[in-house]
C-alpha atoms as a PDB file:
ATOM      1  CA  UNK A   1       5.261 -23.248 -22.961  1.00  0.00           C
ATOM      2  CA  UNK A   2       6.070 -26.728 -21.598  1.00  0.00           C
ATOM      3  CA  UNK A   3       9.019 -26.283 -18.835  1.00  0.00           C
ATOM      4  CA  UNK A   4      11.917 -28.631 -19.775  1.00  0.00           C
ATOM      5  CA  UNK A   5      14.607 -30.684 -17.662  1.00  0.00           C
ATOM      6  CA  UNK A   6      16.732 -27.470 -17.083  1.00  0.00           C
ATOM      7  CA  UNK A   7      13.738 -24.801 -16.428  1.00  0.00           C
ATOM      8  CA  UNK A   8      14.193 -22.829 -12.980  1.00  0.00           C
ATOM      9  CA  UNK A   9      13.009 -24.837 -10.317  1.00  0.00           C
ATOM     10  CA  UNK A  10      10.224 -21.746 -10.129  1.00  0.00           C
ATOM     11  CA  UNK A  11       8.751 -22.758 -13.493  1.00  0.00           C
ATOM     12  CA  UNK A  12       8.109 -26.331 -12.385  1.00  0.00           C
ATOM     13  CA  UNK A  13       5.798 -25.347  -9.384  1.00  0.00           C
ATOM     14  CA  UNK A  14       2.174 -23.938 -10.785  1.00  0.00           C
ATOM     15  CA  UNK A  15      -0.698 -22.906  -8.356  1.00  0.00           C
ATOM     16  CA  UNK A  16      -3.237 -25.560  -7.716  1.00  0.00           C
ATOM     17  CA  UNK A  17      -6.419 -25.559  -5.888  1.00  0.00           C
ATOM     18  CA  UNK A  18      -6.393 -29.456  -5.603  1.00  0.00           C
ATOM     19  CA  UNK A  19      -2.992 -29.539  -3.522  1.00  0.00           C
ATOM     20  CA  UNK A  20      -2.644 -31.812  -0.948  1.00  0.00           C
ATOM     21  CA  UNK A  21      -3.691 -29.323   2.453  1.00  0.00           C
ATOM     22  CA  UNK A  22      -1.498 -31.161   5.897  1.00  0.00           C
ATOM     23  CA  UNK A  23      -0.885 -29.968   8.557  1.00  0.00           C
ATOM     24  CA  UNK A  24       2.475 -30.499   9.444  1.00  0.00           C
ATOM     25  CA  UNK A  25       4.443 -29.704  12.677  1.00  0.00           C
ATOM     26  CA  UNK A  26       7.409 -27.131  12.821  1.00  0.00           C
ATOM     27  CA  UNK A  27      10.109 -30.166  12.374  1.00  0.00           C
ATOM     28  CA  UNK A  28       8.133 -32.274   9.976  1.00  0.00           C
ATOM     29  CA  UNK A  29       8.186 -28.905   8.202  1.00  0.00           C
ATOM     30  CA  UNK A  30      12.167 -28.665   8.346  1.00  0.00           C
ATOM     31  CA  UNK A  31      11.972 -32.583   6.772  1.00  0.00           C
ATOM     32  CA  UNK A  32       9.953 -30.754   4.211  1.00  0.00           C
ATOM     33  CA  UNK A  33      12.413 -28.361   3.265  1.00  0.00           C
ATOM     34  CA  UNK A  34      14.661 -30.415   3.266  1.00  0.00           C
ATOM     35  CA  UNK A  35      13.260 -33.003   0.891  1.00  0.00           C
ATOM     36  CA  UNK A  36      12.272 -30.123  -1.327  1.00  0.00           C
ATOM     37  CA  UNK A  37      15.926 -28.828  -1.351  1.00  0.00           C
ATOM     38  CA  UNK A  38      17.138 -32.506  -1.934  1.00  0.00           C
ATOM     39  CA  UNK A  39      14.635 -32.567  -5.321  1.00  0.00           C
ATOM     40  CA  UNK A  40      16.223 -29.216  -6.322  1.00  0.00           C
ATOM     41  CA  UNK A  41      19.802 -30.582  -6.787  1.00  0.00           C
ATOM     42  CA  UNK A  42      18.508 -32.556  -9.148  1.00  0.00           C
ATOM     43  CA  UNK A  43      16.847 -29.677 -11.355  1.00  0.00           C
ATOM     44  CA  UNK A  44      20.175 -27.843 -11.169  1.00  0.00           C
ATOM     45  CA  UNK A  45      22.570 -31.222 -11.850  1.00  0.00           C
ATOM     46  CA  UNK A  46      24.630 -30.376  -8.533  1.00  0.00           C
ATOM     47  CA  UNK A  47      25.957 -33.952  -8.026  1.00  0.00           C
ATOM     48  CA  UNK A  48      27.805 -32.680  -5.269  1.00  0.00           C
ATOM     49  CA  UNK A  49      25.123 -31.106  -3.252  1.00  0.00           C
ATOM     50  CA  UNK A  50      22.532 -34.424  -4.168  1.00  0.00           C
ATOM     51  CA  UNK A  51      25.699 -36.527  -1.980  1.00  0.00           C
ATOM     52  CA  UNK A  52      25.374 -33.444   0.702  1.00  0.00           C
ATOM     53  CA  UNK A  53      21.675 -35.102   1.393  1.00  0.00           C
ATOM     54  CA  UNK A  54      22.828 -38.739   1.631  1.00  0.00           C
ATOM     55  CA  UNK A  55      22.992 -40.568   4.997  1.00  0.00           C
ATOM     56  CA  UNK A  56      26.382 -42.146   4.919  1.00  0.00           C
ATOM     57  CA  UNK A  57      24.382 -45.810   5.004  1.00  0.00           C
ATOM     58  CA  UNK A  58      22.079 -44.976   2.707  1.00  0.00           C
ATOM     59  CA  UNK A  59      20.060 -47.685   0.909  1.00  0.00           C
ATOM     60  CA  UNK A  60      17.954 -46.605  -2.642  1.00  0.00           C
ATOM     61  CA  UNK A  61      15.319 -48.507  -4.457  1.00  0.00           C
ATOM     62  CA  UNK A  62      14.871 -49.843  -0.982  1.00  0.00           C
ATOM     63  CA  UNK A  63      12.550 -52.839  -0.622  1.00  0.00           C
ATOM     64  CA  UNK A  64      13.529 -54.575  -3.819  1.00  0.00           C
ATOM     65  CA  UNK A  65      16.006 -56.916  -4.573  1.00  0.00           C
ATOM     66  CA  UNK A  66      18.044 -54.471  -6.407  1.00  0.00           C
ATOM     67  CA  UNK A  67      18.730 -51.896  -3.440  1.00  0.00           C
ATOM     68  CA  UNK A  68      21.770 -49.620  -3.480  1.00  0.00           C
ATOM     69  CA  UNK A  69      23.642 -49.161  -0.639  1.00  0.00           C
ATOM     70  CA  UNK A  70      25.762 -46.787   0.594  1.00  0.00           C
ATOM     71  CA  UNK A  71      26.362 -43.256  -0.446  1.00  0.00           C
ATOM     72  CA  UNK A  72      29.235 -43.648  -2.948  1.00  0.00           C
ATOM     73  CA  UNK A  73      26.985 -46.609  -4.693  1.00  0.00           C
ATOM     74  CA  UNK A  74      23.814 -44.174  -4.516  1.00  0.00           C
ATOM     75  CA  UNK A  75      25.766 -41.477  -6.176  1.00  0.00           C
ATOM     76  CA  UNK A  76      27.151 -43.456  -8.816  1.00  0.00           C
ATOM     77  CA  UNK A  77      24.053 -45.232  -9.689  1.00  0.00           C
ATOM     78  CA  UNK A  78      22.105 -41.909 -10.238  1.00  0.00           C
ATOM     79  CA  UNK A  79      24.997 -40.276 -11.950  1.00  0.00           C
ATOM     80  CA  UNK A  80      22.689 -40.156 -14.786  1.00  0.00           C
ATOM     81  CA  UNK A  81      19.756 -38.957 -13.280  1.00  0.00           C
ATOM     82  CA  UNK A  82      21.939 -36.061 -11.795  1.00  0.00           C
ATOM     83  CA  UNK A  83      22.989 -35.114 -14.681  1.00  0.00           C
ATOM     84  CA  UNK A  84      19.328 -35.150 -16.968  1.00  0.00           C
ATOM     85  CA  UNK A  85      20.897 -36.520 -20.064  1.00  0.00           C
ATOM     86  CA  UNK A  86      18.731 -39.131 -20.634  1.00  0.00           C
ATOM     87  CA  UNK A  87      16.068 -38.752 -17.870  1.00  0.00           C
ATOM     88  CA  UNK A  88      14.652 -36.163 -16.230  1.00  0.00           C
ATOM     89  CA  UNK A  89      13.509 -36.835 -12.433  1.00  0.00           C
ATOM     90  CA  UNK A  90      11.186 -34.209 -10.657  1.00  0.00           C
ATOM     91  CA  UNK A  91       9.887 -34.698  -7.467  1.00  0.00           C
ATOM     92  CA  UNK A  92       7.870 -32.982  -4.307  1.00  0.00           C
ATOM     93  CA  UNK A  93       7.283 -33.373  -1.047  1.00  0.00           C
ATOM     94  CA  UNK A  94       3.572 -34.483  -0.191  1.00  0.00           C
ATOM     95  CA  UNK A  95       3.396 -35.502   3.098  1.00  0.00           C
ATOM     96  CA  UNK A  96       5.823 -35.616   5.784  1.00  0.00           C
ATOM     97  CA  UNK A  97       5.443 -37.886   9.246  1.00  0.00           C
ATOM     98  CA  UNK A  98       7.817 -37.351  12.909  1.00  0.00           C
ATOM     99  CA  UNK A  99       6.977 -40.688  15.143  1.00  0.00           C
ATOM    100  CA  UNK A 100       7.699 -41.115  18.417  1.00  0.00           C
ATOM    101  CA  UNK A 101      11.496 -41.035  17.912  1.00  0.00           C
ATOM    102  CA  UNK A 102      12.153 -37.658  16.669  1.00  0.00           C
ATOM    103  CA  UNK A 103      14.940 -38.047  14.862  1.00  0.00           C
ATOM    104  CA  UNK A 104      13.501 -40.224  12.567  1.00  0.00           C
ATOM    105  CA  UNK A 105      10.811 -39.249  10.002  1.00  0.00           C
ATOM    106  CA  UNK A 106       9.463 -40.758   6.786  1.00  0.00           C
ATOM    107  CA  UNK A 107       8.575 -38.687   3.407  1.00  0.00           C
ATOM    108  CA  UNK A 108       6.112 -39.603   0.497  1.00  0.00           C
ATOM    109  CA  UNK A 109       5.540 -37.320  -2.515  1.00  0.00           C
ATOM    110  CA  UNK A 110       4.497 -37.618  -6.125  1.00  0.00           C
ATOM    111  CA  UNK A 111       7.359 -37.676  -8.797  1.00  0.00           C
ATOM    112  CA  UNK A 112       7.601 -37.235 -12.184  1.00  0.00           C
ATOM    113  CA  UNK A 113       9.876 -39.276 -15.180  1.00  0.00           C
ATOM    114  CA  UNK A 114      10.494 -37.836 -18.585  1.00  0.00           C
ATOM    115  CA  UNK A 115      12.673 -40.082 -21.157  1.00  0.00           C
ATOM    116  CA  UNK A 116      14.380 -37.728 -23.345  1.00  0.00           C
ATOM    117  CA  UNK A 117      15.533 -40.196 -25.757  1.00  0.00           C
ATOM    118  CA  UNK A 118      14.453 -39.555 -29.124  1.00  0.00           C
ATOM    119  CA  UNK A 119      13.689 -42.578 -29.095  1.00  0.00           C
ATOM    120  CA  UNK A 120      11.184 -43.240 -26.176  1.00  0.00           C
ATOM    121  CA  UNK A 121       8.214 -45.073 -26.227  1.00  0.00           C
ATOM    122  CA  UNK A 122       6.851 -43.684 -23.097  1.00  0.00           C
ATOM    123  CA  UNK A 123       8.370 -40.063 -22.591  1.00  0.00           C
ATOM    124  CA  UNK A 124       6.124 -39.181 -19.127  1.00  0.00           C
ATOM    125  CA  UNK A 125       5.694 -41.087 -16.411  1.00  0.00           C
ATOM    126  CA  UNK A 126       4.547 -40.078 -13.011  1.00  0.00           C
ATOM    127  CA  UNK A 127       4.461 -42.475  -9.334  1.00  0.00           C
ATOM    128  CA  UNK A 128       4.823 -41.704  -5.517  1.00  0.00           C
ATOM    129  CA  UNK A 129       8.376 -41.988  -3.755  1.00  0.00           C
ATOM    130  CA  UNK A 130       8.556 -42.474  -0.533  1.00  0.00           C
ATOM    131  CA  UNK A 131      12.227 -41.767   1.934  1.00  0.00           C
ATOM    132  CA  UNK A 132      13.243 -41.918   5.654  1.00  0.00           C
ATOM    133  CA  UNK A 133      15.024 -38.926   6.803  1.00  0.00           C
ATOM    134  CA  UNK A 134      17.285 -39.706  10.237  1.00  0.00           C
ATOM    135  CA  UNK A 135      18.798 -36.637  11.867  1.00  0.00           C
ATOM    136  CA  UNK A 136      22.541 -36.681  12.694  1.00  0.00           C
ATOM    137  CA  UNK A 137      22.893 -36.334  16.359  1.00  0.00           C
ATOM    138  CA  UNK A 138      25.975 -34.705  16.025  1.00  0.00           C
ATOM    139  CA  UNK A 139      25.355 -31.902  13.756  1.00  0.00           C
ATOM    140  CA  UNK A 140      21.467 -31.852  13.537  1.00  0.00           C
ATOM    141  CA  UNK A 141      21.698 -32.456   9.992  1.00  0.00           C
ATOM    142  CA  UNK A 142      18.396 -34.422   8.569  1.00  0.00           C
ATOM    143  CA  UNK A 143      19.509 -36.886   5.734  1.00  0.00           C
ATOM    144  CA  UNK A 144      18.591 -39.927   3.158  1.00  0.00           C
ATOM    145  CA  UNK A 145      18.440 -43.246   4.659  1.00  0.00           C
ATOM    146  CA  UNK A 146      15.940 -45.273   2.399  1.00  0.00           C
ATOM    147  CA  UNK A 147      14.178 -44.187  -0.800  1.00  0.00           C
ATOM    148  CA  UNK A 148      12.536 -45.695  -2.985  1.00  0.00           C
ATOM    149  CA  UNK A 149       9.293 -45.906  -4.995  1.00  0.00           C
ATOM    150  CA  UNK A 150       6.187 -45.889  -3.320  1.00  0.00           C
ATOM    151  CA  UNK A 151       3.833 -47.496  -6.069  1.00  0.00           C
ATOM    152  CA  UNK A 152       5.379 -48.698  -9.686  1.00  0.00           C
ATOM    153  CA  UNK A 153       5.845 -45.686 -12.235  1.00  0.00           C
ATOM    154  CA  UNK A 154       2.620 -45.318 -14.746  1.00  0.00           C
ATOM    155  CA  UNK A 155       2.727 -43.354 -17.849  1.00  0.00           C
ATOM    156  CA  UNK A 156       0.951 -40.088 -18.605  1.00  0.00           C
ATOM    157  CA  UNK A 157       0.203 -38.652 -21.948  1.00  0.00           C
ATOM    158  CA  UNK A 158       2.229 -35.023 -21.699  1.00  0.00           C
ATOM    159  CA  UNK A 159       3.944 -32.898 -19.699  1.00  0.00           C
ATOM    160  CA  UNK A 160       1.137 -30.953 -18.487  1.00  0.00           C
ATOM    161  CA  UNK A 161      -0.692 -34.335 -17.051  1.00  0.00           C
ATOM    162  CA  UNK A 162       2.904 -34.817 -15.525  1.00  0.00           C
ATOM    163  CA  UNK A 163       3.029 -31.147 -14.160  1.00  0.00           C
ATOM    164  CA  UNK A 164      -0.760 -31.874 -12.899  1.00  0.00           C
ATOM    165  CA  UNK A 165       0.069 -35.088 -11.111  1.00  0.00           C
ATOM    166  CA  UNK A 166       3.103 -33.207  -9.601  1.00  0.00           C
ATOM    167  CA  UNK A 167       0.985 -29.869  -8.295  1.00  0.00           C
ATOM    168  CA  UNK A 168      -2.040 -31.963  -6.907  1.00  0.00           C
ATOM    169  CA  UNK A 169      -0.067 -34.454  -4.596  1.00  0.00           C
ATOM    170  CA  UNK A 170       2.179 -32.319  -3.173  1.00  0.00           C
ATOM    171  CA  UNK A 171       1.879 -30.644   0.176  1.00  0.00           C
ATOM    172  CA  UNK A 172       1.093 -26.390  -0.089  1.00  0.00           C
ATOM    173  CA  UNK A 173       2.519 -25.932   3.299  1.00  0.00           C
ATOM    174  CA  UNK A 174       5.863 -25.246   4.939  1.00  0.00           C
ATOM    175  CA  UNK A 175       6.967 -22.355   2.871  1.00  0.00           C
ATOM    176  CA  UNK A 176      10.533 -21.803   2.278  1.00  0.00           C
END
């Protein structure tokens, strides 16, 4: 059975022996987490908890001369995306990185894209994202500030080459 948009969050993650193995320290770990919990709201369509993970200043499709910025723009623009009516977004983390200010810490993972218009002419499509996480001073809170993608989106020919692109580049450490 192919896991849809709405499947558990569970049912999306298989066992893989070629996952990504880093080694990441305690707090790159809690950036980890984090960015895992961010992906979830999406599974779930929890608009209000995918704001909870947005840095006030927040800037999306960062890099390109269409960014988004702010939080209220960012949540508008992926309204749609929240809500899986017409695409379904899936992502993991991969590989987090704490420099030397350590508050500040950068995230890259593999995503997945699945049209669900009838219509489609590519239904899968699979990339890397890559976000900065900046942690709130005031209430330790690690959050959003850029996302974007990483390399350009390239289609795939099903969901299970989608699932296998998902399970192979992200990270098997930092358990929940």
């Amino acid at each position: 059975m192919t896991p849809g948009p709405l499947a558990p969050a569970t049912a999306l993650v298989a066992v893989s022996p070629k996952r990504l193995q880093v080694a990441h320290s305690a707090a790159e770990c809690t950036v980890w987490r984090r960015e895992l919990a961010f992906a979830r709201t999406l599974e779930v369509h929890d608009a209000a908890a995918f704001a909870g993970f947005l840095h006030a200043g927040a800037v999306f499709d960062a890099g390109t001369p269409g960014a988004v910025r702010g939080r209220d723009a960012v949540v508008s623009r992926w309204s749609g995306l929240v809500a899986g009516k017409d695409v379904a977004l899936r992502w993991r983390p991969g590989v987090v990185n704490i420099g030397g200010d350590p508050d500040i810490a950068v995230s890259r993972g593999p995503f997945a894209l699945e049209d669900l218009r009838p219509a489609a002419r590519v239904r899968w499509r699979v990339g890397q994202f890559q976000s900065v996480w900046v942690r709130d001073r005031r209430d330790g809170v690690w959050r959003v500030l850029f996302d974007g993608s990483a390399e350009a989106p390239r289609p795939v020919d099903d969901a299970a080459a989608a699932q296998r692109h998902l399970d192979e580049n992200s990270a098997a450490d930092c358990p929940g």
